[in-house]
C-alpha atoms as a PDB file:
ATOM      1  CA  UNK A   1      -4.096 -62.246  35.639  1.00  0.00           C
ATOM      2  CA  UNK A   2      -7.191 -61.297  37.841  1.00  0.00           C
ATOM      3  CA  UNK A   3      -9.956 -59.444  35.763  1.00  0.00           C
ATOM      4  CA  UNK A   4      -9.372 -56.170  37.930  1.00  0.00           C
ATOM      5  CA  UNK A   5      -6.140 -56.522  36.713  1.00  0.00           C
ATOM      6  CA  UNK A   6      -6.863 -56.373  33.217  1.00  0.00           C
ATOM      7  CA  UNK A   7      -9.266 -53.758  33.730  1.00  0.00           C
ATOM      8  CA  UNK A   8      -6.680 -50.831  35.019  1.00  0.00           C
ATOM      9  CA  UNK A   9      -4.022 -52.304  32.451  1.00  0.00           C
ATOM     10  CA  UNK A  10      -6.255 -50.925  30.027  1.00  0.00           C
ATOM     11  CA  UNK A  11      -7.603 -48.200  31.287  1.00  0.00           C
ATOM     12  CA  UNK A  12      -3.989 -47.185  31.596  1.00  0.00           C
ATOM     13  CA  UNK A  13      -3.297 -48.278  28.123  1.00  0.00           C
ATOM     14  CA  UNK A  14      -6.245 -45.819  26.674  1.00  0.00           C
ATOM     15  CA  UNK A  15      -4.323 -43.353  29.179  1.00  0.00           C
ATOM     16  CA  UNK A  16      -1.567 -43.407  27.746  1.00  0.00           C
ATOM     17  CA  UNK A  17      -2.592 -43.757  24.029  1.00  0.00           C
ATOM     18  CA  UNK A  18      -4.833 -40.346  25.075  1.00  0.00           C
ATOM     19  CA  UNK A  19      -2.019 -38.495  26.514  1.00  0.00           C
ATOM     20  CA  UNK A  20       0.752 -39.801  23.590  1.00  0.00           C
ATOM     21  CA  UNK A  21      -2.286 -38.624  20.957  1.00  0.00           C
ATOM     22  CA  UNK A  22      -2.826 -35.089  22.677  1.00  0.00           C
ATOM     23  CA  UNK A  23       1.058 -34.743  22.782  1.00  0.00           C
ATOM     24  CA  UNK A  24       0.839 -35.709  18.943  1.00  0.00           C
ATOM     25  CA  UNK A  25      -1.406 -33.081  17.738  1.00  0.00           C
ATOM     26  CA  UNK A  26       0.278 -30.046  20.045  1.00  0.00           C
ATOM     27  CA  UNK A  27       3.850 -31.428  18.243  1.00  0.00           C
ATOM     28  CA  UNK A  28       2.279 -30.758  14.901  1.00  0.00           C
ATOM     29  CA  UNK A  29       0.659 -27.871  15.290  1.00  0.00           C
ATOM     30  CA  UNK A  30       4.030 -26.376  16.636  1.00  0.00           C
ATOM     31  CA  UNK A  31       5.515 -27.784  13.236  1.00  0.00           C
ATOM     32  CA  UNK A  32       3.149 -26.358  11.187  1.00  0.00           C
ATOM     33  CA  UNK A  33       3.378 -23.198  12.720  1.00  0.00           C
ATOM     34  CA  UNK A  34       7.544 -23.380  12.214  1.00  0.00           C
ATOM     35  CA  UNK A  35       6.888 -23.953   9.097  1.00  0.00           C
ATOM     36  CA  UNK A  36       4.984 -21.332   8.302  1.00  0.00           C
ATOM     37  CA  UNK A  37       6.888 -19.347   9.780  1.00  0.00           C
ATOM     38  CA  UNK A  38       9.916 -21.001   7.493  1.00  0.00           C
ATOM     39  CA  UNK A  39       8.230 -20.333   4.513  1.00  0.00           C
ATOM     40  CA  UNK A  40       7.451 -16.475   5.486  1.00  0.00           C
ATOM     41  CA  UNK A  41      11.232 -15.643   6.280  1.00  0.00           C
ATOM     42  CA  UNK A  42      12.233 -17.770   2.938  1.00  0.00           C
ATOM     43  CA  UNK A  43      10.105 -15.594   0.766  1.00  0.00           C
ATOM     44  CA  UNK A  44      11.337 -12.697   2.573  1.00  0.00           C
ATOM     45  CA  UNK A  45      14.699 -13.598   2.243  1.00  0.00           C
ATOM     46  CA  UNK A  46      14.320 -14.550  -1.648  1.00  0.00           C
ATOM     47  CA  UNK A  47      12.348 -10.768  -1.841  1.00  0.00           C
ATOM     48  CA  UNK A  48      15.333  -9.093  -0.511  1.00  0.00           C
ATOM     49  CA  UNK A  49      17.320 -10.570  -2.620  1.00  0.00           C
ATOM     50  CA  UNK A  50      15.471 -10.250  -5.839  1.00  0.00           C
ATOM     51  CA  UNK A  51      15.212  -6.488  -4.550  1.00  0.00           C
ATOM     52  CA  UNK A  52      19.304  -6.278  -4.164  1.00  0.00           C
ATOM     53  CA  UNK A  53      19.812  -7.757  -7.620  1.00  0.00           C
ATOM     54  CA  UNK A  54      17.282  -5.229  -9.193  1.00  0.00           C
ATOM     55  CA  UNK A  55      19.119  -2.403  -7.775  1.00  0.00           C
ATOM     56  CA  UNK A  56      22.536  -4.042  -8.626  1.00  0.00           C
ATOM     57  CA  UNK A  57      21.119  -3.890 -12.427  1.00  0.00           C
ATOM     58  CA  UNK A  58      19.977  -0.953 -12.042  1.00  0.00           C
ATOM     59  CA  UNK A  59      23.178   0.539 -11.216  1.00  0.00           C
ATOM     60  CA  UNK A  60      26.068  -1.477 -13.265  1.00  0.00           C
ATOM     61  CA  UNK A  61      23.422  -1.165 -16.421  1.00  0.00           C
ATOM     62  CA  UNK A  62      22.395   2.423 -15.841  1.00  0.00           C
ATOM     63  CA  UNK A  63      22.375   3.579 -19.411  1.00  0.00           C
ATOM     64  CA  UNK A  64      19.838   0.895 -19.986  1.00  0.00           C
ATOM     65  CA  UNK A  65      17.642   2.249 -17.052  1.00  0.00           C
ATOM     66  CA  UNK A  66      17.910   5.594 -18.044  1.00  0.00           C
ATOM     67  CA  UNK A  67      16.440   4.711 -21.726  1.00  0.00           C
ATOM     68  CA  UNK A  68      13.305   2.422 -20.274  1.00  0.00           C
ATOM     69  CA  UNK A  69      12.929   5.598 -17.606  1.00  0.00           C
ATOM     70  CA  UNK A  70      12.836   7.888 -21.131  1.00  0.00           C
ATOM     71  CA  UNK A  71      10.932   5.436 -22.506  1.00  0.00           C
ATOM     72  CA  UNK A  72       7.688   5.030 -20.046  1.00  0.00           C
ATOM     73  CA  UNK A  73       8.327   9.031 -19.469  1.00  0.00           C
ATOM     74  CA  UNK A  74       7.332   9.689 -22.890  1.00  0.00           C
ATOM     75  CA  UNK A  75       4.393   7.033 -23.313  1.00  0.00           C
ATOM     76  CA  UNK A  76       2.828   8.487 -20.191  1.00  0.00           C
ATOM     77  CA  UNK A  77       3.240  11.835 -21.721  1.00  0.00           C
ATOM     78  CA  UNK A  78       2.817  11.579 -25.257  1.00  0.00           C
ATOM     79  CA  UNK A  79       0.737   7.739 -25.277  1.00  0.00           C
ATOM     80  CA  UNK A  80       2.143   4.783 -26.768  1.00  0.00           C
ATOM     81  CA  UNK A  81       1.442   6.003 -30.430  1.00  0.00           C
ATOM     82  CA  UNK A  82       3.939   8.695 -30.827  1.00  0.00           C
ATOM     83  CA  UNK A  83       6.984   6.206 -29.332  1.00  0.00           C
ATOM     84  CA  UNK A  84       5.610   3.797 -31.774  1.00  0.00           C
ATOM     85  CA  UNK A  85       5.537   6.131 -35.236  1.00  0.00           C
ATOM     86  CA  UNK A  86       8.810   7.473 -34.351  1.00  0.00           C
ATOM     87  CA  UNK A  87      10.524   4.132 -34.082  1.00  0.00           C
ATOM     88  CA  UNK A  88       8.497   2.601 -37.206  1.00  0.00           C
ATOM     89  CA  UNK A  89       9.864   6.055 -38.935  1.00  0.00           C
ATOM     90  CA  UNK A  90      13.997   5.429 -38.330  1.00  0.00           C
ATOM     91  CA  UNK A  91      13.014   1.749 -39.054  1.00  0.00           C
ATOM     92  CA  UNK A  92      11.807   2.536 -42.437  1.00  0.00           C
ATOM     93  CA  UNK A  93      14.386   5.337 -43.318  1.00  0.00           C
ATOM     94  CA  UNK A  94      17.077   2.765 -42.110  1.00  0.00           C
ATOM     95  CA  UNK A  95      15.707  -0.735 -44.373  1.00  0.00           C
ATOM     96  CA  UNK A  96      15.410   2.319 -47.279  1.00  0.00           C
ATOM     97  CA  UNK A  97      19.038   3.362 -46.739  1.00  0.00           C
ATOM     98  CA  UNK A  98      20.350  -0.642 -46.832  1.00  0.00           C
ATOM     99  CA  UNK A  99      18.404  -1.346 -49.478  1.00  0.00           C
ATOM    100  CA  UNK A 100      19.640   1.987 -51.503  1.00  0.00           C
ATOM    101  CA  UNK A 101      23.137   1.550 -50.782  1.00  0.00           C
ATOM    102  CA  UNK A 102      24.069  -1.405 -48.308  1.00  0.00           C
ATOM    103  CA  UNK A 103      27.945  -0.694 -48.476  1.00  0.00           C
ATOM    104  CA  UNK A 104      27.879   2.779 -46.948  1.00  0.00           C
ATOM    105  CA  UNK A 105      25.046   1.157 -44.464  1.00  0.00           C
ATOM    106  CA  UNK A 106      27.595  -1.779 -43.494  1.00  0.00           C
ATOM    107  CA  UNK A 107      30.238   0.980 -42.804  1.00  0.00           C
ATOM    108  CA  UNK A 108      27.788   3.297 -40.636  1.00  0.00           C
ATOM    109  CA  UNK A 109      26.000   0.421 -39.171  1.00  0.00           C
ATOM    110  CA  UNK A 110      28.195  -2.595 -38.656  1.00  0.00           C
ATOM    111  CA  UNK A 111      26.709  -5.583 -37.598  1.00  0.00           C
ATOM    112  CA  UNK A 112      28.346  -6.590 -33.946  1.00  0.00           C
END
């Protein structure tokens, strides 16, 4: 092997280690951008479906939705005190009522 030789084997061996690098680095930026990209549509796609269950509840449980609807309707009219006194109130009248005569209560109120 003459020393010129050797010389352009290496230069074409930096070369190619340069060009193999530069292909490198565009190959993982591309990946990182798919995967990005991945990660956006999968968060979409788990948001849609999050949003498609909440309506689903919302419908087949409507009673429910209703009430909480009542619910935040009255504490932004009336604050969070007068929701709160009413329900302490048939609280204590229904503990009094057990306590005064738990056999009627057990027929009026069963437990489920």
């Amino acid at each position: 092997m003459t020393p010129g030789f050797a010389v352009i084997a290496l230069a074409g061996l930096g070369l190619g280690v340069w060009v193999l690098h530069k292909i490198g680095r565009a190959l993982a930026s591309i990946l990182e951008a798919l995967a990005a990209a991945a990660v956006v549509f999968v968060a979409l796609w788990w948001l849609c479906k999050a949003v498609a269950w909440m309506l689903a509840q919302v419908v087949t449980r409507w009673r429910t939705s209703l009430a909480a609807v009542a619910v935040y309707a009255w504490c932004e009219l009336f604050g969070w005190l007068s929701p709160a006194i009413t329900v302490g109130s048939v609280a204590v009248v229904l503990v009094a009522w057990w306590l005064i005569d738990a056999v009627s209560f057990d027929q009026w109120c069963p437990a489920a």
